[in-house]
Protein backbone atom coordinates (compact mmCIF):
# COMPACT_ATOMS: atom_id res chain seq x y z
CA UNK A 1 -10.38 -16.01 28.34
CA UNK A 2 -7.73 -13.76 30.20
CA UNK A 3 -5.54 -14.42 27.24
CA UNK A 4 -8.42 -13.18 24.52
CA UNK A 5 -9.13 -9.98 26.79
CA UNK A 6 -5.10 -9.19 27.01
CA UNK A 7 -4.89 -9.82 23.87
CA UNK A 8 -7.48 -7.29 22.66
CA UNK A 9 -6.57 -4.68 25.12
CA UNK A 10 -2.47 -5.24 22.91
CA UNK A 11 -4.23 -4.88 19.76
CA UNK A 12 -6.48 -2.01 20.63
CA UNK A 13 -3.23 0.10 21.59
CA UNK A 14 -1.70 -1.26 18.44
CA UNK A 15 -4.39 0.26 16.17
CA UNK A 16 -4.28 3.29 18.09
CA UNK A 17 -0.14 3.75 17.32
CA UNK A 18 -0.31 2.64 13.96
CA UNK A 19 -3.76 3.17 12.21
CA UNK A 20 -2.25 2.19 8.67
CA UNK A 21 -0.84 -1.03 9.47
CA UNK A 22 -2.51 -3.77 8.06
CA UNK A 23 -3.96 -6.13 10.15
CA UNK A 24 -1.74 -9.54 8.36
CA UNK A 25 1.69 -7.42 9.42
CA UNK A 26 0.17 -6.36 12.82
CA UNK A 27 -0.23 -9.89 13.92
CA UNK A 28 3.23 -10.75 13.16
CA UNK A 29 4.39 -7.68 14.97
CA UNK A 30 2.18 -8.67 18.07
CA UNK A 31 3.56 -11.83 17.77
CA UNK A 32 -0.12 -13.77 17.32
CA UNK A 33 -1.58 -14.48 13.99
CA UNK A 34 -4.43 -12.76 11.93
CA UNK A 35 -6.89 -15.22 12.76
CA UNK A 36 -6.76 -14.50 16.51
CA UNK A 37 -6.56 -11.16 15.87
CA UNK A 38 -9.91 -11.26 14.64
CA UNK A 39 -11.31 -13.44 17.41
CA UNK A 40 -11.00 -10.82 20.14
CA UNK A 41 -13.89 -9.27 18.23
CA UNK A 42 -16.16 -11.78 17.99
CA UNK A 43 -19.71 -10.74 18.90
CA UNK A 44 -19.43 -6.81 18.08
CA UNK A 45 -17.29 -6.20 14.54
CA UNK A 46 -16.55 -9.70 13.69
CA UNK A 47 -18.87 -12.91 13.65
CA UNK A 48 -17.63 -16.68 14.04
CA UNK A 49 -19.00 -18.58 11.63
CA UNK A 50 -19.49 -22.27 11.58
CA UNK A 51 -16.79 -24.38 10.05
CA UNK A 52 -18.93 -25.05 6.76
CA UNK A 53 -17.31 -23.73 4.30
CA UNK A 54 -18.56 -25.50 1.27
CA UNK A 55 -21.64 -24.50 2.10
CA UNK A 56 -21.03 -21.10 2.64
CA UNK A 57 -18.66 -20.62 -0.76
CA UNK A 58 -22.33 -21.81 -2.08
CA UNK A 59 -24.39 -18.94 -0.53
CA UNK A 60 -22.03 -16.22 -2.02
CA UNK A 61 -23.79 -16.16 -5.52
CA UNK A 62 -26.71 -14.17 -4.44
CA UNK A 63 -24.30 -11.21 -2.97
CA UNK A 64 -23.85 -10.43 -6.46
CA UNK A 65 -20.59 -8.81 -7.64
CA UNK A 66 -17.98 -8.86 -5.04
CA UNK A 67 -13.99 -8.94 -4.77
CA UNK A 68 -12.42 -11.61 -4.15
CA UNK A 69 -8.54 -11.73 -2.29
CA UNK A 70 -6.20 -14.40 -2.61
CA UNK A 71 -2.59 -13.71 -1.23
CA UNK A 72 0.34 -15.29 0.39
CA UNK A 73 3.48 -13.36 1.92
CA UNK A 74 5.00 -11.66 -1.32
CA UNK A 75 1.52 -11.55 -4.06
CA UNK A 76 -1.95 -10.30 -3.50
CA UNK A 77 -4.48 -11.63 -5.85
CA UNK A 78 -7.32 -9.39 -6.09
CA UNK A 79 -10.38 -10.41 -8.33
CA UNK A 80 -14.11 -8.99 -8.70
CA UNK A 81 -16.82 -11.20 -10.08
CA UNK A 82 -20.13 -12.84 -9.56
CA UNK A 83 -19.20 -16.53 -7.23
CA UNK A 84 -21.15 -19.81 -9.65
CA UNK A 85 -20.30 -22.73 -10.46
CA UNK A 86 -18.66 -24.02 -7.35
CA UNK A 87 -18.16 -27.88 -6.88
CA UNK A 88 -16.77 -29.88 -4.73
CA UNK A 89 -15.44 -33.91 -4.23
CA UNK A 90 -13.77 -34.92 -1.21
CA UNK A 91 -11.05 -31.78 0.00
CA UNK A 92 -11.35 -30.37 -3.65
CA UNK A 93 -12.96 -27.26 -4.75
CA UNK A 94 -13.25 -25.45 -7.94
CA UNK A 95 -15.07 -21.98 -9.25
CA UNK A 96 -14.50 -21.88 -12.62
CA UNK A 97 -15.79 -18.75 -14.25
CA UNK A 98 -14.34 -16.08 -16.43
CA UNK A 99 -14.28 -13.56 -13.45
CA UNK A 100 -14.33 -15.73 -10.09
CA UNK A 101 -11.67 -18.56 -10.75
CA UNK A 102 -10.55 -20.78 -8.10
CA UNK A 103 -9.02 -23.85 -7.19
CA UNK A 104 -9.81 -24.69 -3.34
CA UNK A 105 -7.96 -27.25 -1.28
CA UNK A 106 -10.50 -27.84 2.02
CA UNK A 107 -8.05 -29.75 4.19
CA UNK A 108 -6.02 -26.65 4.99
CA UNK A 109 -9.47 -24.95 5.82
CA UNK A 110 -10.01 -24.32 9.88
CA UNK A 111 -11.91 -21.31 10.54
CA UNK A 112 -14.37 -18.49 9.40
CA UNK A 113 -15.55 -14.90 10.39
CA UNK A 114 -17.58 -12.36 9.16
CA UNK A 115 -15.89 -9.03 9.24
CA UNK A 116 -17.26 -5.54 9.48
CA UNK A 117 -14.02 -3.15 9.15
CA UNK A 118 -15.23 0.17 9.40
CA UNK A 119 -18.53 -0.30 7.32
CA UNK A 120 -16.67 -2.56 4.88
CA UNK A 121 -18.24 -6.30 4.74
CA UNK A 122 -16.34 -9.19 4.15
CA UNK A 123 -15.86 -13.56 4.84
CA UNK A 124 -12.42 -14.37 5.83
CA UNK A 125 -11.30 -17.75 5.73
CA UNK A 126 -8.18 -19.14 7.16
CA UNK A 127 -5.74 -22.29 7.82
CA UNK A 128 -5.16 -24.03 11.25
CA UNK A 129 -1.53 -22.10 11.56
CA UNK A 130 -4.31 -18.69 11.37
CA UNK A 131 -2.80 -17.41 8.09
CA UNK A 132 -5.47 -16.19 5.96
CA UNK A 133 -6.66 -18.23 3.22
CA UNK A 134 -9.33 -16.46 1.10
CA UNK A 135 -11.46 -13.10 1.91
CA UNK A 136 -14.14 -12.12 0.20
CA UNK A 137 -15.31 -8.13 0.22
CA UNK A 138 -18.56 -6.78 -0.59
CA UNK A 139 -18.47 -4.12 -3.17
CA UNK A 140 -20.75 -0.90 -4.25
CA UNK A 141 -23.16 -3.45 -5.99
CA UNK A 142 -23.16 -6.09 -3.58
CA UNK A 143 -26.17 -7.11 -2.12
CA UNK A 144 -26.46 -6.33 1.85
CA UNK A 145 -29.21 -8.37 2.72
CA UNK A 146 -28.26 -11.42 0.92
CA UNK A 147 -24.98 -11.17 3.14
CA UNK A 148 -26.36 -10.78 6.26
CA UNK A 149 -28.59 -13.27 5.29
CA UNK A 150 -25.89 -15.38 4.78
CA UNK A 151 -23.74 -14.21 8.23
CA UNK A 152 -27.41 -14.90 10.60
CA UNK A 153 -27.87 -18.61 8.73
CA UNK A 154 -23.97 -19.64 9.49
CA UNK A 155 -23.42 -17.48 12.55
CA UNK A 156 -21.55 -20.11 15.00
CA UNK A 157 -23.62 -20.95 18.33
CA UNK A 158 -20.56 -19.90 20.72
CA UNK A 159 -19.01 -16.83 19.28
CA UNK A 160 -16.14 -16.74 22.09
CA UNK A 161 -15.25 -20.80 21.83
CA UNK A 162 -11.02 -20.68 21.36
CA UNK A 163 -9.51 -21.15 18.01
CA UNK A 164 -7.54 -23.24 17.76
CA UNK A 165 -3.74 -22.49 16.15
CA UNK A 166 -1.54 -25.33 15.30
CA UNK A 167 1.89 -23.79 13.50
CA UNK A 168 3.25 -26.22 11.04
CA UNK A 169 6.77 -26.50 11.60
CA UNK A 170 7.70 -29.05 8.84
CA UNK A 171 10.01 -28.24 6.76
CA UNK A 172 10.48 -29.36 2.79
CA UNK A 173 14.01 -30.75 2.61
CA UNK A 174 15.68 -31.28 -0.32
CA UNK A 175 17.66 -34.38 -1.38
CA UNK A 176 21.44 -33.60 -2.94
CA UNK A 177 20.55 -33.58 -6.56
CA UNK A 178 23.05 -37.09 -6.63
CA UNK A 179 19.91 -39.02 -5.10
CA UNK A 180 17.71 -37.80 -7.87
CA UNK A 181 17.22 -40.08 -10.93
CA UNK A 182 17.44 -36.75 -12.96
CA UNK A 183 17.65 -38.62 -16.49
CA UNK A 184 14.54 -40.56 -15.19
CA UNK A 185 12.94 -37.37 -14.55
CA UNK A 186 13.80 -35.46 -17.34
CA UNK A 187 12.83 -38.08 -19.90
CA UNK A 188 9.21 -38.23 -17.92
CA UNK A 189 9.10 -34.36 -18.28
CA UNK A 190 9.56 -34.74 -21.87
CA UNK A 191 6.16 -37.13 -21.62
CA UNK A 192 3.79 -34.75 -20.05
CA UNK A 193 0.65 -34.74 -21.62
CA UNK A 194 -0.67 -32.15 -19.29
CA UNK A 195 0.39 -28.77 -17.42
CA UNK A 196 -1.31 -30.61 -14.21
CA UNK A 197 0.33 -33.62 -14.38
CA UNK A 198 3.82 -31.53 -13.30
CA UNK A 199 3.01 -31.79 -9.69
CA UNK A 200 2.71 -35.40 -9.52
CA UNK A 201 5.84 -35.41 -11.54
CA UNK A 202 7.99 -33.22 -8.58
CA UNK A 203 6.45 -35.61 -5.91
CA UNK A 204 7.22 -39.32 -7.51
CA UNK A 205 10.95 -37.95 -7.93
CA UNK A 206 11.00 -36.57 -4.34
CA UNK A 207 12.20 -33.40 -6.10
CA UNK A 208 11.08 -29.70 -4.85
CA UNK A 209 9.90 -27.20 -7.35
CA UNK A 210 13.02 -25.42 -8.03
CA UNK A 211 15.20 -28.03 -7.67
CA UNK A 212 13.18 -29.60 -10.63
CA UNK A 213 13.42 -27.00 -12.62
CA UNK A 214 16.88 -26.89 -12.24
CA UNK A 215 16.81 -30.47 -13.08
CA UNK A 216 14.44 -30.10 -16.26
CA UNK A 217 15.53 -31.25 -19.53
CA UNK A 218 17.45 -29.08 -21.73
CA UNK A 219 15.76 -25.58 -22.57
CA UNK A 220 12.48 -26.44 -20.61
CA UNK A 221 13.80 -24.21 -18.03
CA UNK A 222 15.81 -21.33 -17.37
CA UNK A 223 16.35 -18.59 -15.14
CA UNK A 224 15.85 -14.88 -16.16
CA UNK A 225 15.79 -12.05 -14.62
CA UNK A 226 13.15 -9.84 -13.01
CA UNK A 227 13.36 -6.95 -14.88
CA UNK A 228 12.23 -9.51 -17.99
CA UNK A 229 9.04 -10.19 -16.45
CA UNK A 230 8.65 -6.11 -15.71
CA UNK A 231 9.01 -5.99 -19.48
CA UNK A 232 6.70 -8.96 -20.19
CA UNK A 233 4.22 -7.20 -18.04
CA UNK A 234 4.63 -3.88 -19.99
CA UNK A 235 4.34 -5.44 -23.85
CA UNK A 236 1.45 -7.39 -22.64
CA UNK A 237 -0.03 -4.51 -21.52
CA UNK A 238 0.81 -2.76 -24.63
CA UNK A 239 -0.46 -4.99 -27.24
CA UNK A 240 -3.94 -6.03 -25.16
CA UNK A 241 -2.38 -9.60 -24.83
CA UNK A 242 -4.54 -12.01 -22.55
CA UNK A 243 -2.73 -13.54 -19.84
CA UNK A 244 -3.35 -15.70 -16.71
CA UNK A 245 -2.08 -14.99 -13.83
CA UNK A 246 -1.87 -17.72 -10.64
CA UNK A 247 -1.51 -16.42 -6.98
CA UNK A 248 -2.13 -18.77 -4.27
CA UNK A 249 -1.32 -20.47 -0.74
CA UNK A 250 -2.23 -23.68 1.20
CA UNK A 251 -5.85 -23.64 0.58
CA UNK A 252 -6.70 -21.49 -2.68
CA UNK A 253 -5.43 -21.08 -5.92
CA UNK A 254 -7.15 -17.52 -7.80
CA UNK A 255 -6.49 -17.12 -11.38
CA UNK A 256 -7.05 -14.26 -13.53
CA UNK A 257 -7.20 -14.30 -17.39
CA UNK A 258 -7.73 -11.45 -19.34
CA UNK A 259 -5.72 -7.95 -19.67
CA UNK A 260 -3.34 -6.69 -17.68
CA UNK A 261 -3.46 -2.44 -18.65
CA UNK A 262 -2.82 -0.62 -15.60
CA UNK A 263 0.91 -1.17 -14.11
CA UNK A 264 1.97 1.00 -11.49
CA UNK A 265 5.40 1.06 -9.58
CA UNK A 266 4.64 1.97 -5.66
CA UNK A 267 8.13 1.32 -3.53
CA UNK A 268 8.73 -2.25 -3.11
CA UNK A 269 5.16 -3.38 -5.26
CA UNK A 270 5.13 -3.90 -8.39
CA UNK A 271 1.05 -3.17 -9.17
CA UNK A 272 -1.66 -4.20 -11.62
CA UNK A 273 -4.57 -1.78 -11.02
CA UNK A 274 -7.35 -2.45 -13.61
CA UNK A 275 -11.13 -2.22 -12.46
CA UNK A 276 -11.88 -5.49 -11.67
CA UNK A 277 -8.23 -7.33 -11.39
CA UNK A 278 -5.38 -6.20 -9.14
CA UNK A 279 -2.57 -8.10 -8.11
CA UNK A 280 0.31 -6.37 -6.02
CA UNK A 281 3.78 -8.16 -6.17
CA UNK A 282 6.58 -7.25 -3.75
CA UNK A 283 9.74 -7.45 -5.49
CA UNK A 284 12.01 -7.55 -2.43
CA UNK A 285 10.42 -11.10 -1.80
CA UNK A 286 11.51 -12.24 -5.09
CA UNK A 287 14.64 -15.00 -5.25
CA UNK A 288 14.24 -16.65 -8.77
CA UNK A 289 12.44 -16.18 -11.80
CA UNK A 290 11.97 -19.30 -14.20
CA UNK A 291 10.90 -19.62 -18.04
CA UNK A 292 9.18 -22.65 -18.14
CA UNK A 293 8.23 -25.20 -20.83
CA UNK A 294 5.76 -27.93 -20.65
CA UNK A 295 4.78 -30.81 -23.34
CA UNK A 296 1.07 -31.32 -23.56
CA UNK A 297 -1.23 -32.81 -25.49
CA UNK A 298 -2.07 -29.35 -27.26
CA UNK A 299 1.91 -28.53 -27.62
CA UNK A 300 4.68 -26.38 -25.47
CA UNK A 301 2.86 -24.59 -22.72
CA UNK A 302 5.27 -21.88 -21.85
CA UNK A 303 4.74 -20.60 -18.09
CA UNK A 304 6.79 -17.52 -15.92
CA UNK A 305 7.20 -18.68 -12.61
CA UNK A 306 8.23 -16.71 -9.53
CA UNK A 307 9.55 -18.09 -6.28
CA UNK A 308 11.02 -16.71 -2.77
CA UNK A 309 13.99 -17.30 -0.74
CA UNK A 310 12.63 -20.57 0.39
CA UNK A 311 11.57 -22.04 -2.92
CA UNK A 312 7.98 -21.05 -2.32
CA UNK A 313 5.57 -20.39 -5.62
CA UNK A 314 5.00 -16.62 -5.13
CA UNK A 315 3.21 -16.09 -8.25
CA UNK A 316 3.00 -18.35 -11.93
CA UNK A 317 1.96 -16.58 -15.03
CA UNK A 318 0.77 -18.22 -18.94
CA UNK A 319 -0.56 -17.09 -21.87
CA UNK A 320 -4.77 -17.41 -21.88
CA UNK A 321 -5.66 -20.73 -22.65
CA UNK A 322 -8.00 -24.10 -22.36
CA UNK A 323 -7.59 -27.59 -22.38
CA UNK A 324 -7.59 -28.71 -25.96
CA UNK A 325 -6.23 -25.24 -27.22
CA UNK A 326 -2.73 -24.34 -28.16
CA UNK A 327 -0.97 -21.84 -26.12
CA UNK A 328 -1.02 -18.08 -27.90
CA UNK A 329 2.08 -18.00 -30.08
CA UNK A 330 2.11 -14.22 -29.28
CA UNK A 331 2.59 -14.50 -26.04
CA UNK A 332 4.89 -17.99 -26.43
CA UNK A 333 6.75 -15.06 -29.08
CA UNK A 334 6.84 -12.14 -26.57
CA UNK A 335 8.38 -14.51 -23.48
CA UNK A 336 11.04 -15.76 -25.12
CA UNK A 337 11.69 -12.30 -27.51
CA UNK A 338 12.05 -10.72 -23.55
CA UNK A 339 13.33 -13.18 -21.34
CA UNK A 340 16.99 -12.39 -20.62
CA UNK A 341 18.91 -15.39 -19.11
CA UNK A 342 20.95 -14.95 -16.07
């Protein structure tokens, strides 16, 4: 408990110095995580909730129209829409909506809180390391009642039990391209019959992401440069072109189809600001940018991926599409019109 109580007094005098920092980059500053952050208010601005988390994600839908956030270290993921639909089997959960679109992975799913930061309402979720997983806000519309409806039926009994942080310190190491069977892999690439299949692909090869892609069979992927995608982003937004756009960490996946109108430059961010999807990039934690082709059962799927310095999926973005339906030719056109190789 000593702990806790120096820890809020730190944090307290942190928010005091720097009133604009945001609460993710104040934890790594203090040296804790965002998760324990939040802890030290438990019982006045921030309630522990029980570790259901299903069953919460199910009592969202009568809160009405809310925002959901979906980041990791370099993309934020910012989506408004009405939670339905949710299902889950085993550790997997899926929203699939036109607004509220999500692909949930429960084992990486450790704690919950509801937060009240200066009269804006929200349910933060978050992994066992304390990293933030999914938040969801409450907007103009939302409904008040129905959410503290939801925060008294979930509320956890002990509000001051410890959390619990265990830091995963594994590290993905990658085998000398020599070990890899790459014409193996590249002739199994070339018999994809769906976008989904690809991960299962990387993991029976023992290959990481970029290293398979630098692996892939000829013209299925190459590098390009930022400024492409900058211009991708532009000529979508020109010509109303429907994309989808896939941010994600450990435990979520949010995707956005639809426009992209509004881009806006702000220092290091590179910003979609449309009323009911943003997403904020940050350039400077960009280290590759693929062009990526995939054989499926409905043809080519042609994908812009983004990755960091430690071959980490910052951010993956496709032409709108379903199962069973070809990929857009204009935007299959417009990627490879734009993409300049490196």
């Amino acid at each position: 408990m000593s702990e806790i109580i120096e820890l809020k007094s730190q944090w307290d005098a942190f928010k005091i110095e720097n009133p604009k920092v945001r609460i993710r980059d104040a934890a790594k500053q203090l040296g804790t995580t965002e998760a324990e952050l939040l802890s030290t208010a438990a019982g006045t601005s921030v309630t522990r909730l029980r570790n259901e988390f299903p069953e919460i994600l199910k009592a969202v839908e009568p809160l009405g129209k809310v925002m959901a956030l979906t980041r990791n270290d370099f993309c934020v993921h910012e989506r408004k829409g009405v939670y339905s639909n949710l299902s889950f089997s085993g550790p997997m959960g899926l929203a699939v909506n036109p607004d509220i679109d999500l692909r949930l992975f429960m084992s990486a799913w450790s704690s919950a809180f509801a937060v009240d930061e200066a009269g804006r309402k929200s349910l933060q979720f978050f992994a066992k390391d304390g990293e933030a997983i999914h938040k969801i806000y409450l907007g103009e519309t939302s409904d008040l009642a129905a959410y503290e409806t939801l925060v008294h039926n979930f509320a956890a009994e002990d509000q001051h039990a410890e959390l619990e942080i265990v830091k995963d310190t594994t590290l993905a190491e990658e085998k000398p391209d020599a070990e890899i069977d790459a014409a193996a892999f590249r002739e199994k690439w070339l018999k994809l019959k769906d976008t989904h299949a690809f991960h299962g692909l990387l993991r029976k090869f023992g290959v990481t992401r970029t290293q398979g892609l630098r692996l892939a069979p000829e013209g299925h992927a190459v590098q390009i440069s930022y400024e492409s995608l900058k211009a991708i982003f532009h000529k979508a937004s020109d010509t109303d072109l429907e994309i989808m756009v896939f941010t994600g960490n450990k435990g979520c996946i949010q995707i956005h189809t639809g426009p992209v109108k509004k881009l806006v430059q702000a220092g290091p961010w590179f910003n979609v600001l449309d009323p009911d999807f943003n997403m904020h990039l940050r350039e400077d934690g960009i280290a590759s940018v693929w062009l990526v082709k995939k054989p499926t059962e409905d043809g080519i799927v042609t994908s812009i991926e983004v990755f960091d310095a430690e071959g980490t999926i910052i951010v993956q973005f496709f032409g709108k599409r379903k199962p069973g339906i070809p990929e857009n030719e204009h935007w299959r056109l417009m990627v490879n019109e734009l993409a300049v190789m490196l």
